[in-house]
Every structure is written in C-alpha cells, then in structure tokens.
N, C-alpha and C. Protein backbone atom coordinates (compact mmCIF):
# COMPACT_ATOMS: atom_id res chain seq x y z
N UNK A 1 164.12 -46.30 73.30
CA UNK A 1 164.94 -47.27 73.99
C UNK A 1 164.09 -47.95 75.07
N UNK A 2 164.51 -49.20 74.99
CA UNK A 2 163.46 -49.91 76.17
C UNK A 2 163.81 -50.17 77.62
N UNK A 3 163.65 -49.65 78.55
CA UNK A 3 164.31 -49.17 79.55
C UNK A 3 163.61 -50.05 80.92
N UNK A 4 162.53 -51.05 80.59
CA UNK A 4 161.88 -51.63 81.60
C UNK A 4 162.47 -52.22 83.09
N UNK A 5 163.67 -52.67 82.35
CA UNK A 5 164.52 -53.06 84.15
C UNK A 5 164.91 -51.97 84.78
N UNK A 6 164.97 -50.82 84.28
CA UNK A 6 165.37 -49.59 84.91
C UNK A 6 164.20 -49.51 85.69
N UNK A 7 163.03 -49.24 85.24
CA UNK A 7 161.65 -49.01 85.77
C UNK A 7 161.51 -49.71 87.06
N UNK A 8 162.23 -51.08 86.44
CA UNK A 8 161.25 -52.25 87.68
C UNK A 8 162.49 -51.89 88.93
N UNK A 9 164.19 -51.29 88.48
CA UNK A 9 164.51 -51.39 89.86
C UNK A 9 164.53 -50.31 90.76
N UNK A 10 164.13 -49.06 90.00
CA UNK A 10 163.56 -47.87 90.76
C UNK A 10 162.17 -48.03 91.79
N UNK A 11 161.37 -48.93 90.82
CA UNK A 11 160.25 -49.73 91.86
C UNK A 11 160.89 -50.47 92.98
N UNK A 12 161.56 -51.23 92.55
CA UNK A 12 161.80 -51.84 93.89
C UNK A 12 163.31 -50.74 95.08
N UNK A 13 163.36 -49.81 94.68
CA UNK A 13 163.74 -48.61 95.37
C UNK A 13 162.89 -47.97 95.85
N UNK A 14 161.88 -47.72 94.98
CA UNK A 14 160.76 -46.53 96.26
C UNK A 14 160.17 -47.22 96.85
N UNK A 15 159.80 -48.88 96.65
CA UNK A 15 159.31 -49.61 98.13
C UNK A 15 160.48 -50.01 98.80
N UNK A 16 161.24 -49.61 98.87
CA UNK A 16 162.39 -49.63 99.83
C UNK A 16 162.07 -48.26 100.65
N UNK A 17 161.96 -47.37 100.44
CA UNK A 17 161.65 -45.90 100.72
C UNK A 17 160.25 -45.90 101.17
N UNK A 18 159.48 -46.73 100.85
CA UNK A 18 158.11 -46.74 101.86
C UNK A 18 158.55 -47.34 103.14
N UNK A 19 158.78 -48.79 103.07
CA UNK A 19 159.40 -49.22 103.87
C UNK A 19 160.24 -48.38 105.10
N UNK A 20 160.89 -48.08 105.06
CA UNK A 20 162.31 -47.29 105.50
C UNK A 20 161.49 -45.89 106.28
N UNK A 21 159.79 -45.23 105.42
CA UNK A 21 159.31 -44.28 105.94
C UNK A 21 158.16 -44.76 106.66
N UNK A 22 158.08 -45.79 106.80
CA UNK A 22 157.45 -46.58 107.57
C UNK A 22 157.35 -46.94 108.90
N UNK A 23 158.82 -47.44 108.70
CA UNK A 23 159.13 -47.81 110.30
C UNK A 23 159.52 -46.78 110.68
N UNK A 24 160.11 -45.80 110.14
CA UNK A 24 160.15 -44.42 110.74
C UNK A 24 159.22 -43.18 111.49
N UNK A 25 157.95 -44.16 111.01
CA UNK A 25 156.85 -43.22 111.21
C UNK A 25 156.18 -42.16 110.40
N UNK A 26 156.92 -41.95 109.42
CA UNK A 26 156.30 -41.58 108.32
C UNK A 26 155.42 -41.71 107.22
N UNK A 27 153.88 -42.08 107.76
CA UNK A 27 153.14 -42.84 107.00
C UNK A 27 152.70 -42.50 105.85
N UNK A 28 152.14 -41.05 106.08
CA UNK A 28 151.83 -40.61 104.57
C UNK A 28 152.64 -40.49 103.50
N UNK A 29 154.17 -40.39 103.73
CA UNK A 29 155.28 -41.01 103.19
C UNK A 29 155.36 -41.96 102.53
N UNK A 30 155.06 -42.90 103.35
CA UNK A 30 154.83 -44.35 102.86
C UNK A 30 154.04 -44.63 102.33
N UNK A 31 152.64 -44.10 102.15
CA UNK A 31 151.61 -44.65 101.54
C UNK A 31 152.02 -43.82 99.90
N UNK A 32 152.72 -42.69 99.94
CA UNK A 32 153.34 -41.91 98.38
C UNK A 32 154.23 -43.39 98.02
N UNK A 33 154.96 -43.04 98.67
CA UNK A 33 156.28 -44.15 98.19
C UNK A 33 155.47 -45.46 97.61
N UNK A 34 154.96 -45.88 98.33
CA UNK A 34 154.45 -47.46 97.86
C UNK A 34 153.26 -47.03 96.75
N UNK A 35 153.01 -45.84 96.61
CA UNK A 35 152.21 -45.77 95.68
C UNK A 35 153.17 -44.97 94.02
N UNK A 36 154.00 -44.95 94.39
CA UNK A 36 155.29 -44.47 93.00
C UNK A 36 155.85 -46.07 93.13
N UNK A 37 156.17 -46.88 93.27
CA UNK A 37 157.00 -47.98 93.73
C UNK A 37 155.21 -48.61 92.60
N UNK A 38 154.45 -48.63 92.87
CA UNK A 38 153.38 -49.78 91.92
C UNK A 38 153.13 -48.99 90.42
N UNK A 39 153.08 -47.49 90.32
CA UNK A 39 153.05 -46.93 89.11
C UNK A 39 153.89 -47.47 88.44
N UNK A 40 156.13 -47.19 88.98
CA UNK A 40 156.86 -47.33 88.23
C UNK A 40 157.57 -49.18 87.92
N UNK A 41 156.94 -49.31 88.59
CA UNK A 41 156.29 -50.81 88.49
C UNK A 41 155.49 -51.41 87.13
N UNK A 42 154.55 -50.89 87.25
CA UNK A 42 153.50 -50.95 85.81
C UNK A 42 154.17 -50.00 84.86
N UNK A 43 154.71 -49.14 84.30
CA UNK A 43 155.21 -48.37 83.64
C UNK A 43 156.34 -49.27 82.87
N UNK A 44 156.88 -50.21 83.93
CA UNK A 44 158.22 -51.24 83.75
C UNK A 44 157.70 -51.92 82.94
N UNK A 45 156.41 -52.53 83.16
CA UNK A 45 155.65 -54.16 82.21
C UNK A 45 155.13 -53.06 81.18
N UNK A 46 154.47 -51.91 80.78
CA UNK A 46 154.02 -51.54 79.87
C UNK A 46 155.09 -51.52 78.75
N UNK A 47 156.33 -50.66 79.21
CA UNK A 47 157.45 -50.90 78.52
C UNK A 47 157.90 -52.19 77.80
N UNK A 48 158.18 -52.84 78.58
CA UNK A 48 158.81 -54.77 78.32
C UNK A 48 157.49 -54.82 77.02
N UNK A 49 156.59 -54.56 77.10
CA UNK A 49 155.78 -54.85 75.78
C UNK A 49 155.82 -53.76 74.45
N UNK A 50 156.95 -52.83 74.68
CA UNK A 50 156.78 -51.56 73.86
C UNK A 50 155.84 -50.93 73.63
N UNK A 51 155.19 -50.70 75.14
CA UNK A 51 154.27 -49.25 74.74
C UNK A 51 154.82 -48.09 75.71
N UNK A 52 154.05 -47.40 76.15
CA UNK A 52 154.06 -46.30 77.08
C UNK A 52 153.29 -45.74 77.60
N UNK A 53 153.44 -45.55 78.92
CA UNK A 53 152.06 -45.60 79.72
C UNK A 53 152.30 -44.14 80.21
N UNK A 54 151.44 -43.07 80.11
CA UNK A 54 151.58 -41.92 80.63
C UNK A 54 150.33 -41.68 82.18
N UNK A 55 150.87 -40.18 82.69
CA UNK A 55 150.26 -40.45 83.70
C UNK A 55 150.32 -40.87 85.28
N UNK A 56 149.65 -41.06 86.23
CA UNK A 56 150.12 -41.62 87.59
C UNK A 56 149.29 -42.48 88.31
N UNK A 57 148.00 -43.22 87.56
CA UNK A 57 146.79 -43.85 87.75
C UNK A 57 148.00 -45.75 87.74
N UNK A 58 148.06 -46.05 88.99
CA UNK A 58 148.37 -47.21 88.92
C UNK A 58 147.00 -47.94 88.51
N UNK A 59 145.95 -47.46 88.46
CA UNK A 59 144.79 -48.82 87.91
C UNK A 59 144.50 -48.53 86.68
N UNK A 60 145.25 -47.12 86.32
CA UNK A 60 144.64 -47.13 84.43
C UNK A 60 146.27 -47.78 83.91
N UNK A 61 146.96 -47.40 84.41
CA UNK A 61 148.31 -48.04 83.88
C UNK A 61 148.31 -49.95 83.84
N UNK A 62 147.85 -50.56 84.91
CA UNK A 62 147.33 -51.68 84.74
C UNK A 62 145.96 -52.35 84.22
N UNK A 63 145.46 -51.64 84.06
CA UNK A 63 144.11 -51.93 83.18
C UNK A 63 144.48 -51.87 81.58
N UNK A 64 145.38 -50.97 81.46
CA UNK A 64 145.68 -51.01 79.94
C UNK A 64 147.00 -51.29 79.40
N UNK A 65 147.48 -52.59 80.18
CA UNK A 65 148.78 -53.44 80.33
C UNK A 65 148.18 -54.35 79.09
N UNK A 66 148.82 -54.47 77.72
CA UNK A 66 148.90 -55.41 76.89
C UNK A 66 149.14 -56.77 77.09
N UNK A 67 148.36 -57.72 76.62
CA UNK A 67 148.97 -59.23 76.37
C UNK A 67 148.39 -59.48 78.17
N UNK A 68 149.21 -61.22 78.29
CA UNK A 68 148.02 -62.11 79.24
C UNK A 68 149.76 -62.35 80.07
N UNK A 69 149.61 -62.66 81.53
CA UNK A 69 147.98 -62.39 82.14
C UNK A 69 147.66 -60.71 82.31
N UNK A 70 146.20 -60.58 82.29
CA UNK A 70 145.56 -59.49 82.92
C UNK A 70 145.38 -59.27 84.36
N UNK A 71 145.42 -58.08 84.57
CA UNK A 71 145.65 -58.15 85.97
C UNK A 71 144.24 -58.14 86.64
N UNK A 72 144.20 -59.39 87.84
CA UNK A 72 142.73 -59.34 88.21
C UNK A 72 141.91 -58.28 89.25
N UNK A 73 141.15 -58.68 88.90
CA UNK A 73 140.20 -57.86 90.00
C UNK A 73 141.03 -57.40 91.65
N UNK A 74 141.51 -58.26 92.48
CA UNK A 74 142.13 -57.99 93.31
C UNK A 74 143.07 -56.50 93.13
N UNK A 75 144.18 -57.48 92.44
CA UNK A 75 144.63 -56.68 92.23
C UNK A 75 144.69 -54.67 91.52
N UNK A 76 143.36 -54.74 90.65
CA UNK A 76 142.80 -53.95 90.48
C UNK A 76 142.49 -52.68 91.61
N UNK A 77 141.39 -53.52 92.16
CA UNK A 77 141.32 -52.74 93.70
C UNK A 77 142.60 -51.99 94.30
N UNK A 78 143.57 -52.87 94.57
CA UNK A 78 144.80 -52.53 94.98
C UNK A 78 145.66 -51.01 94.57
N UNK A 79 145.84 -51.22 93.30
CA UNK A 79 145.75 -50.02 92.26
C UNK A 79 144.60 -49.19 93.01
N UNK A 80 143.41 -49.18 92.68
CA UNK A 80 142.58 -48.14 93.13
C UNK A 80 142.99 -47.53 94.33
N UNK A 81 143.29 -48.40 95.46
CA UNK A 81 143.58 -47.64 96.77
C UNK A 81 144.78 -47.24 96.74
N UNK A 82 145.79 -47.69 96.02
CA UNK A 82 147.34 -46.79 96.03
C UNK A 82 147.13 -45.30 95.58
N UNK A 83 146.02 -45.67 94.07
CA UNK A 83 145.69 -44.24 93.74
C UNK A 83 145.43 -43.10 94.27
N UNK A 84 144.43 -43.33 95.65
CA UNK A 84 143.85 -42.34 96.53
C UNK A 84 145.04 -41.64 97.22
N UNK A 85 146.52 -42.31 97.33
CA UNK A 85 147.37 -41.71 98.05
C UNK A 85 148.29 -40.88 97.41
N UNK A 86 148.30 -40.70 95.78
CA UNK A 86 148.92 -39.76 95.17
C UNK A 86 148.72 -38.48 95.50
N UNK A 87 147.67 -37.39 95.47
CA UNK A 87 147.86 -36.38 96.02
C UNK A 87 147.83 -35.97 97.63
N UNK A 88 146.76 -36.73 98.21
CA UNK A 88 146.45 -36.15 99.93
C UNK A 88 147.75 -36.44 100.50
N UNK A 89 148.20 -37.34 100.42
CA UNK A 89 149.63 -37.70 100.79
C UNK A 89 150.69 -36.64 101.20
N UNK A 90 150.86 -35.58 100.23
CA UNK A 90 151.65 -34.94 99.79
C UNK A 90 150.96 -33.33 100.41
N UNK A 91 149.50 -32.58 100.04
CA UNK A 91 149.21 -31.74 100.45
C UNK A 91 148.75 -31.50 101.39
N UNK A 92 148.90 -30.25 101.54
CA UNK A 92 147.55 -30.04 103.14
C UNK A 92 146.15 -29.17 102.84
N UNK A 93 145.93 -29.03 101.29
CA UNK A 93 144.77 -28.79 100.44
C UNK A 93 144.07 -29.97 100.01
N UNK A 94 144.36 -31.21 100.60
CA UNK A 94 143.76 -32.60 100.19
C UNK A 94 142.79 -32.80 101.61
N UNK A 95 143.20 -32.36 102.35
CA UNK A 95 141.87 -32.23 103.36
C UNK A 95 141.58 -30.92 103.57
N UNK A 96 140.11 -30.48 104.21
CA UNK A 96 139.36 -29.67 104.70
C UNK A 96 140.72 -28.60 105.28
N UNK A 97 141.27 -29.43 106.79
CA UNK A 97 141.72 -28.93 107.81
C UNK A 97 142.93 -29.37 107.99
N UNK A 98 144.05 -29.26 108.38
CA UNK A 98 145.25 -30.58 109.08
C UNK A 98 146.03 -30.65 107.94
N UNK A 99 147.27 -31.11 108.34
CA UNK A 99 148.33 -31.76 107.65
C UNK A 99 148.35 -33.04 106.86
N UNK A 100 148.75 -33.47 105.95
CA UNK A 100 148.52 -34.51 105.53
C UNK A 100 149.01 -35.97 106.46
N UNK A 101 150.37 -35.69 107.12
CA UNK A 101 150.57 -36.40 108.12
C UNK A 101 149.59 -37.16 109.30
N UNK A 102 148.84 -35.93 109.06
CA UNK A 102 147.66 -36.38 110.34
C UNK A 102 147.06 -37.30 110.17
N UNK A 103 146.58 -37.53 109.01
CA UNK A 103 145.69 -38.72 108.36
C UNK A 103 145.63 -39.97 108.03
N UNK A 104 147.17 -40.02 107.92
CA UNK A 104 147.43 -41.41 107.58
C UNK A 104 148.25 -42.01 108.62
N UNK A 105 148.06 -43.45 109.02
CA UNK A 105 148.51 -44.12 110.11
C UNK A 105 149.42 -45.01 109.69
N UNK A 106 149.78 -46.25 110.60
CA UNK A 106 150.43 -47.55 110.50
C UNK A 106 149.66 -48.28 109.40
N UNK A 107 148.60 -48.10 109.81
CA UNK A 107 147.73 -49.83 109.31
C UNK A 107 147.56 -48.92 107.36
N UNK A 108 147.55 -47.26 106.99
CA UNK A 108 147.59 -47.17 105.91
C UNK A 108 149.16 -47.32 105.12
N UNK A 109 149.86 -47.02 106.15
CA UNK A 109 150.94 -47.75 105.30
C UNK A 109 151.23 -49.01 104.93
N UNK A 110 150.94 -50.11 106.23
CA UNK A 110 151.20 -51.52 105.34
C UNK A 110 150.51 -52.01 104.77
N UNK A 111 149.27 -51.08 104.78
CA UNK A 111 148.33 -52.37 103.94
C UNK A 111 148.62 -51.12 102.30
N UNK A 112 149.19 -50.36 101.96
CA UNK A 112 149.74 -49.69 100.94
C UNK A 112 150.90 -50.40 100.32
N UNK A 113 151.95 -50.60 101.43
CA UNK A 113 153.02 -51.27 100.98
C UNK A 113 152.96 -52.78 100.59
N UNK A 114 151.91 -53.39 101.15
CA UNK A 114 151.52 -54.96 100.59
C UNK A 114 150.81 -54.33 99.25
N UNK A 115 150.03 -53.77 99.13
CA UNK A 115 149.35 -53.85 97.80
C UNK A 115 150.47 -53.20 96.92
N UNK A 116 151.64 -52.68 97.15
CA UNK A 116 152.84 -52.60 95.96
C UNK A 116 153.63 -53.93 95.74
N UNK A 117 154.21 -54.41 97.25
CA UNK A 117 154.61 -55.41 96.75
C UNK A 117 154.09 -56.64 95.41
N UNK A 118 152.48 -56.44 95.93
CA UNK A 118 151.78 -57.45 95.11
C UNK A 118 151.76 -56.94 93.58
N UNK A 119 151.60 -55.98 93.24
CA UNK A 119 152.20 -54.99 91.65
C UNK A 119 153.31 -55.18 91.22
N UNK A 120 154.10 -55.18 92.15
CA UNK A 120 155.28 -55.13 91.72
C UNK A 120 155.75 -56.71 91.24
N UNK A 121 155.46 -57.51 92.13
CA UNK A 121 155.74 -58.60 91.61
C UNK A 121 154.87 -59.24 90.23
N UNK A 122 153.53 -59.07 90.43
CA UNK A 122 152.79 -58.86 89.46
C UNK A 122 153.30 -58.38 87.92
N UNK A 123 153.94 -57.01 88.18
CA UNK A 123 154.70 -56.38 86.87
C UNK A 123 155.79 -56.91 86.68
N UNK A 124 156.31 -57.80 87.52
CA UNK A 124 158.28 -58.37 87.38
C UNK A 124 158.25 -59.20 86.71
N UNK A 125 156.78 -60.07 86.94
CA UNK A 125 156.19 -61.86 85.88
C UNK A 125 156.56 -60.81 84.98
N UNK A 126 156.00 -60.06 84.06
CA UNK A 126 156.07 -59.72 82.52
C UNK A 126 157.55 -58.49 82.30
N UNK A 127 158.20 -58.73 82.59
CA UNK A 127 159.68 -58.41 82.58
C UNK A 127 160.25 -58.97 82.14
N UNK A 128 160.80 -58.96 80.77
CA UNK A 128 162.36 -60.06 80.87
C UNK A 128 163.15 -59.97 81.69
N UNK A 129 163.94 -60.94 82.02
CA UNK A 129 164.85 -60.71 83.25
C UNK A 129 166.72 -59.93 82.52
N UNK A 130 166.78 -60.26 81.13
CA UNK A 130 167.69 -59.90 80.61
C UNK A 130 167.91 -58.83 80.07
C-alpha cells in the first residue's frame, strides 16, 4: 500500500517536535527530531515512486531517490549533517564523557531544523498531493 502522505505528514510532525524542543531548550532533541522529520520525509518521496527505502541515512535515502529532480549537492550535505545527529543525540556512549545534552546547542538545532525544512520541502515537490 502506498502510504507517502502519511510519511510526509508525520514529517511535518516531528519538525514540529524539533521546533517545540527547541525553543524549549532541548537541543539535542531537536537536532533527533529534525533529523527523523528529513528521513521520514525522504522515505515519503521514495514511496510516491513505489520503492522502499530502508534504514535511517537521510543522505543514502536521498541519494537513492528515483526519477528527476535529483537532489543536489547542497542539499546532500544537509542530509550528511542531520545524519551525525541520529545516534549522539540520543546516547551518552556517543561521547567520551557527558551527556548528550551537553553537546548540542541553539545554533545545532536551527541550523538542523533549516536543513529539514529544506528536505522536507524538497521531498513534498515529488509527492502527489492527492
């Protein structure tokens, strides 16, 4: 079953939830959230083309997005750095020493949550809207 608008509006729910852990102060929060919010994002456009994207690599999930446009270089990057926030985010075995909280600031959350928005919209172009 092809389930892509489901995908894309759970995306635009967990960047609601970055957001929201954001201004709250919850950055490493936010940098998870906005980094599930661009996976289930790309997962949405892989779908809309009937495939299936396994996995949690927002830059292998968009690198191996079928049909045009391709996603560019920028955006690429973008993916790469959401990537780095899937596990440290979450553990306190992702650094040496410290909490994961400790590590991540303001400036890693919004510049996390801009590089989802930009995926996300990115993945919404290849969505049907119906």
């Amino acid at each position: 079953m092809e389930r892509s608008r489901d995908w894309l509006a759970q995306a635009d729910n967990d960047l609601e939830w970055a957001r929201h852990s954001a201004a709250g102060g919850f950055h490493a929060q936010a940098c998870f959230a906005a980094q599930q919010a661009a996976e289930k994002a790309g997962k949405a456009a892989v779908q809309a083309q009937h495939g299936e994207a396994r996995g949690h690599s927002v830059l292998k999930i968009l690198r191996g997005l079928p049909g045009e446009p391709a996603a560019g270089a920028e955006l690429l990057e973008a993916a790469a750095e959401l990537d780095q926030y899937y596990i440290p985010t979450r553990y306190p075995n992702g650094f040496s020493a410290g909490s994961p909280f400790e590590f991540f600031t303001s400036t890693h959350a919004q510049r996390a949550i801009g590089h989802a928005e930009r995926i996300i919209e990115f993945c919404r172009s290849r969505v049907p809207r119906s």
